[in-house]
C-alpha atoms as a PDB file:
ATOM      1  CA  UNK A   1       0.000   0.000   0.000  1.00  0.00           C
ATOM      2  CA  UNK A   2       1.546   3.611  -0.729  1.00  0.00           C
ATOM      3  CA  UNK A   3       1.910   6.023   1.999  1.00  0.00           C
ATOM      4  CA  UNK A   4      -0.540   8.852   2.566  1.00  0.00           C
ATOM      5  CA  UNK A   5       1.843  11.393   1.318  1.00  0.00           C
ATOM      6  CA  UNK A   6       1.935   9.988  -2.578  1.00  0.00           C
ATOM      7  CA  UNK A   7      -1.699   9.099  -2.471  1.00  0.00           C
ATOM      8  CA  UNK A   8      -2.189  13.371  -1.984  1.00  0.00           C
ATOM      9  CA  UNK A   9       0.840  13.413  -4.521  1.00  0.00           C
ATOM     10  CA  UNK A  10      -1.660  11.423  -6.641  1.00  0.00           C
ATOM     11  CA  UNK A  11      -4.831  13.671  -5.760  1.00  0.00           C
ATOM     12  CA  UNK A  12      -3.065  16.691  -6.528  1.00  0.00           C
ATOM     13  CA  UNK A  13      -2.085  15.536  -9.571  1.00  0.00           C
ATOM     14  CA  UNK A  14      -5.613  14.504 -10.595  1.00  0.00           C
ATOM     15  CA  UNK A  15      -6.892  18.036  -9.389  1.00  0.00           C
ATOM     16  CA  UNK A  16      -4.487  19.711 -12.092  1.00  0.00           C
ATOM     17  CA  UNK A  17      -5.381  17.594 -14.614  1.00  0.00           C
ATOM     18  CA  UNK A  18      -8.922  17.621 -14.265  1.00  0.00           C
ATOM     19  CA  UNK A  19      -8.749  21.846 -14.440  1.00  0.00           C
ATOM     20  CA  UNK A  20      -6.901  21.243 -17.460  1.00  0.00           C
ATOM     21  CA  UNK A  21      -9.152  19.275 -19.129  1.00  0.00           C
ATOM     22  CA  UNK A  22     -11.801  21.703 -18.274  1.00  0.00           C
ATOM     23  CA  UNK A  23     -10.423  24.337 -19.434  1.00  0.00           C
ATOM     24  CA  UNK A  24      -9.315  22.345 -22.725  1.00  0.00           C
ATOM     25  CA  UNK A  25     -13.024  21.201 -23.118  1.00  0.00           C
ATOM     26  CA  UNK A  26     -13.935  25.245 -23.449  1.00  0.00           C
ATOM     27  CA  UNK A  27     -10.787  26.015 -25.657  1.00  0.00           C
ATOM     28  CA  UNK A  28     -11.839  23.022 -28.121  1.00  0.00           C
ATOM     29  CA  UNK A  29     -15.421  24.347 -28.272  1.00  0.00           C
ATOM     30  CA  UNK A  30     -13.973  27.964 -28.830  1.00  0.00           C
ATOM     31  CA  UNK A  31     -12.370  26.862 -31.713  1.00  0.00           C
ATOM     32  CA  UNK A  32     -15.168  25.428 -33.761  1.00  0.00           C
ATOM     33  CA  UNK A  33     -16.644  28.264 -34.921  1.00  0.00           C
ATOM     34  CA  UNK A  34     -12.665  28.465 -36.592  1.00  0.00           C
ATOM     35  CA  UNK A  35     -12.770  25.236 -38.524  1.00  0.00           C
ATOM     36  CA  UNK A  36     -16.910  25.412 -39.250  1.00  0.00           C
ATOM     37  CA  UNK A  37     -17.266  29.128 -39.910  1.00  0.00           C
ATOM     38  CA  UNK A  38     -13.589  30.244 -41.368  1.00  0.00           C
ATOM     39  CA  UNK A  39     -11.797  27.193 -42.546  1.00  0.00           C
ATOM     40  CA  UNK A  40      -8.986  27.610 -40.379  1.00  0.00           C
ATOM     41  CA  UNK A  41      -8.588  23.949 -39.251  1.00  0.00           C
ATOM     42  CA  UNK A  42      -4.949  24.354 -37.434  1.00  0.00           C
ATOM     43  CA  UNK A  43      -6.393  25.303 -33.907  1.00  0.00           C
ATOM     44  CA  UNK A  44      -9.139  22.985 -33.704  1.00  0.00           C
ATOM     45  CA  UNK A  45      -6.629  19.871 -34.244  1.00  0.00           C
ATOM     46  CA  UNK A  46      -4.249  20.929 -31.721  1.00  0.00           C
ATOM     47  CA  UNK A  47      -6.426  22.335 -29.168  1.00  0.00           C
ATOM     48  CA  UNK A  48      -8.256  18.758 -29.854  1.00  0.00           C
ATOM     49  CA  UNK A  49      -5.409  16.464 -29.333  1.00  0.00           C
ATOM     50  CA  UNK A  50      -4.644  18.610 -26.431  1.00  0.00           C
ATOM     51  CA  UNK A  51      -8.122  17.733 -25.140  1.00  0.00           C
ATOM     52  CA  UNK A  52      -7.869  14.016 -26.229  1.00  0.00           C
ATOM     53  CA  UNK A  53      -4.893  13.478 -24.179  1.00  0.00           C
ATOM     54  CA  UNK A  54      -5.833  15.669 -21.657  1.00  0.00           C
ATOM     55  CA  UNK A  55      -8.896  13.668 -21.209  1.00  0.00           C
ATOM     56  CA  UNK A  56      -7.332  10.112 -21.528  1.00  0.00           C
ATOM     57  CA  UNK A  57      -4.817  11.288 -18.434  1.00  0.00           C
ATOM     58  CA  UNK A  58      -7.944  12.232 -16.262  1.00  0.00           C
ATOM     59  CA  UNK A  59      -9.663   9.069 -16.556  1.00  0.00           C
ATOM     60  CA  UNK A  60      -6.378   7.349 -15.754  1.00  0.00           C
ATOM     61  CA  UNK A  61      -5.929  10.046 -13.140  1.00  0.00           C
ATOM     62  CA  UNK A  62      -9.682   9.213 -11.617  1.00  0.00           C
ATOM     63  CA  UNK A  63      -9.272   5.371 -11.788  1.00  0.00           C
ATOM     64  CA  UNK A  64      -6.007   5.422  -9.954  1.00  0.00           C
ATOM     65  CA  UNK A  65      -7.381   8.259  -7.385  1.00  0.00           C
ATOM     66  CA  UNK A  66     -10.272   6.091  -7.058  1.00  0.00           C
ATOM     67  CA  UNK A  67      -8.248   2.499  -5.858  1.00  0.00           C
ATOM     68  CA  UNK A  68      -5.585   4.389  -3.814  1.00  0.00           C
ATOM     69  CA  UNK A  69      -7.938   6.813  -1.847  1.00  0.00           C
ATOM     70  CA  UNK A  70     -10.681   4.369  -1.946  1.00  0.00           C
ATOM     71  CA  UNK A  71     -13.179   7.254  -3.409  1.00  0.00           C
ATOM     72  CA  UNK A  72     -16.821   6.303  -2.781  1.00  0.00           C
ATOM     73  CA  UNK A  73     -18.510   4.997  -6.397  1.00  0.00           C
ATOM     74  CA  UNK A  74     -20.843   7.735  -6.751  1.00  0.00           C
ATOM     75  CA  UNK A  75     -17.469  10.574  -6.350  1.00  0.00           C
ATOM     76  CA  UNK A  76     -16.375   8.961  -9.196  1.00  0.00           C
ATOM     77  CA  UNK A  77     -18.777   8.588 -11.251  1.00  0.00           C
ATOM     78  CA  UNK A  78     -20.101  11.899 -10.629  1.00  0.00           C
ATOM     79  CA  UNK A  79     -16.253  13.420 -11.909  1.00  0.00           C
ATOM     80  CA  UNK A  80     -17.010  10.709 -14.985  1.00  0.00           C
ATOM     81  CA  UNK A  81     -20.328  12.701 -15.880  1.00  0.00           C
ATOM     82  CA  UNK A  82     -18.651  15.871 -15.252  1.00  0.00           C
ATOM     83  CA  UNK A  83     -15.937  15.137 -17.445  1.00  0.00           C
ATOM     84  CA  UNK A  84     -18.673  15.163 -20.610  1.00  0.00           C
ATOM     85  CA  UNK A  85     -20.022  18.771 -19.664  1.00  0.00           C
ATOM     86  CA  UNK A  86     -17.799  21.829 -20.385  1.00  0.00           C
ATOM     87  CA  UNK A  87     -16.742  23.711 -17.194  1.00  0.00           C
ATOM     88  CA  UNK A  88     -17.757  20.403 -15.408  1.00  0.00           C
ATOM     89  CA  UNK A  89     -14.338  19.169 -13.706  1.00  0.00           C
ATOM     90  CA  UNK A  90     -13.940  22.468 -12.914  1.00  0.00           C
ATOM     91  CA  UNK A  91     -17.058  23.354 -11.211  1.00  0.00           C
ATOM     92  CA  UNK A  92     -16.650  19.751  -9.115  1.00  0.00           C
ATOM     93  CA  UNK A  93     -12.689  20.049  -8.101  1.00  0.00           C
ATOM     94  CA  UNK A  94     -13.742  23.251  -6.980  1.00  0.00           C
ATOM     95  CA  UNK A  95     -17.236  21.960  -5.455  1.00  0.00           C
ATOM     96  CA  UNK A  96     -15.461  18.765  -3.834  1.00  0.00           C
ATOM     97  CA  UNK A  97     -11.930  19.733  -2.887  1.00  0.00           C
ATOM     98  CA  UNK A  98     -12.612  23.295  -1.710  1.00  0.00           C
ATOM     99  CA  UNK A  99     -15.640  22.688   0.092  1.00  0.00           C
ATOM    100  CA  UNK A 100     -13.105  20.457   2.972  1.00  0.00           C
ATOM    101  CA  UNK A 101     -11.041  23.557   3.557  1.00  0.00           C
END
């Protein structure tokens, strides 16, 4: 079993990534209206691999947070929905992780 200090290694981790797929979620609809209304496809396939990857590393990020700290189901699958809204893992690792402070 890993100590308590690299499972909030592991959260903290998971926080940043989930912010950053957030945020890449609302920079990959931004640049839509790019490709669809300018033909200007360059920023809508970076920004979108940057949200692909982004998004593969937070449901790693999730599944690992979820054996190590032992998350209750419906944490994670509530940060699984969230992760198909834009602004949603930012709205819950702010609504979760803030509201224990």
């Amino acid at each position: 079993m890993e100590s308590k200090s690299t499972n909030s290694t592991l959260v903290q981790l998971f926080r940043g990534v989930a912010v950053a797929e957030g945020v890449s979620y609302l920079a990959f609809g931004a640049s839509m209206p790019l490709k669809y209304g300018w033909g200007i496809l360059w920023p809508n396939q970076w920004v979108g691999m940057a949200h692909g990857a982004l998004f593969l590393a937070f449901c790693g990020l999730l599944a690992a947070v979820w054996y190590a700290e032992r998350w209750p189901l419906a944490r994670v699958l509530a940060f699984g929905l969230a992760s198909l809204l834009p602004y949603g893992t930012i709205w819950l690792e702010r609504r979760v992780f803030r509201a224990k402070k």
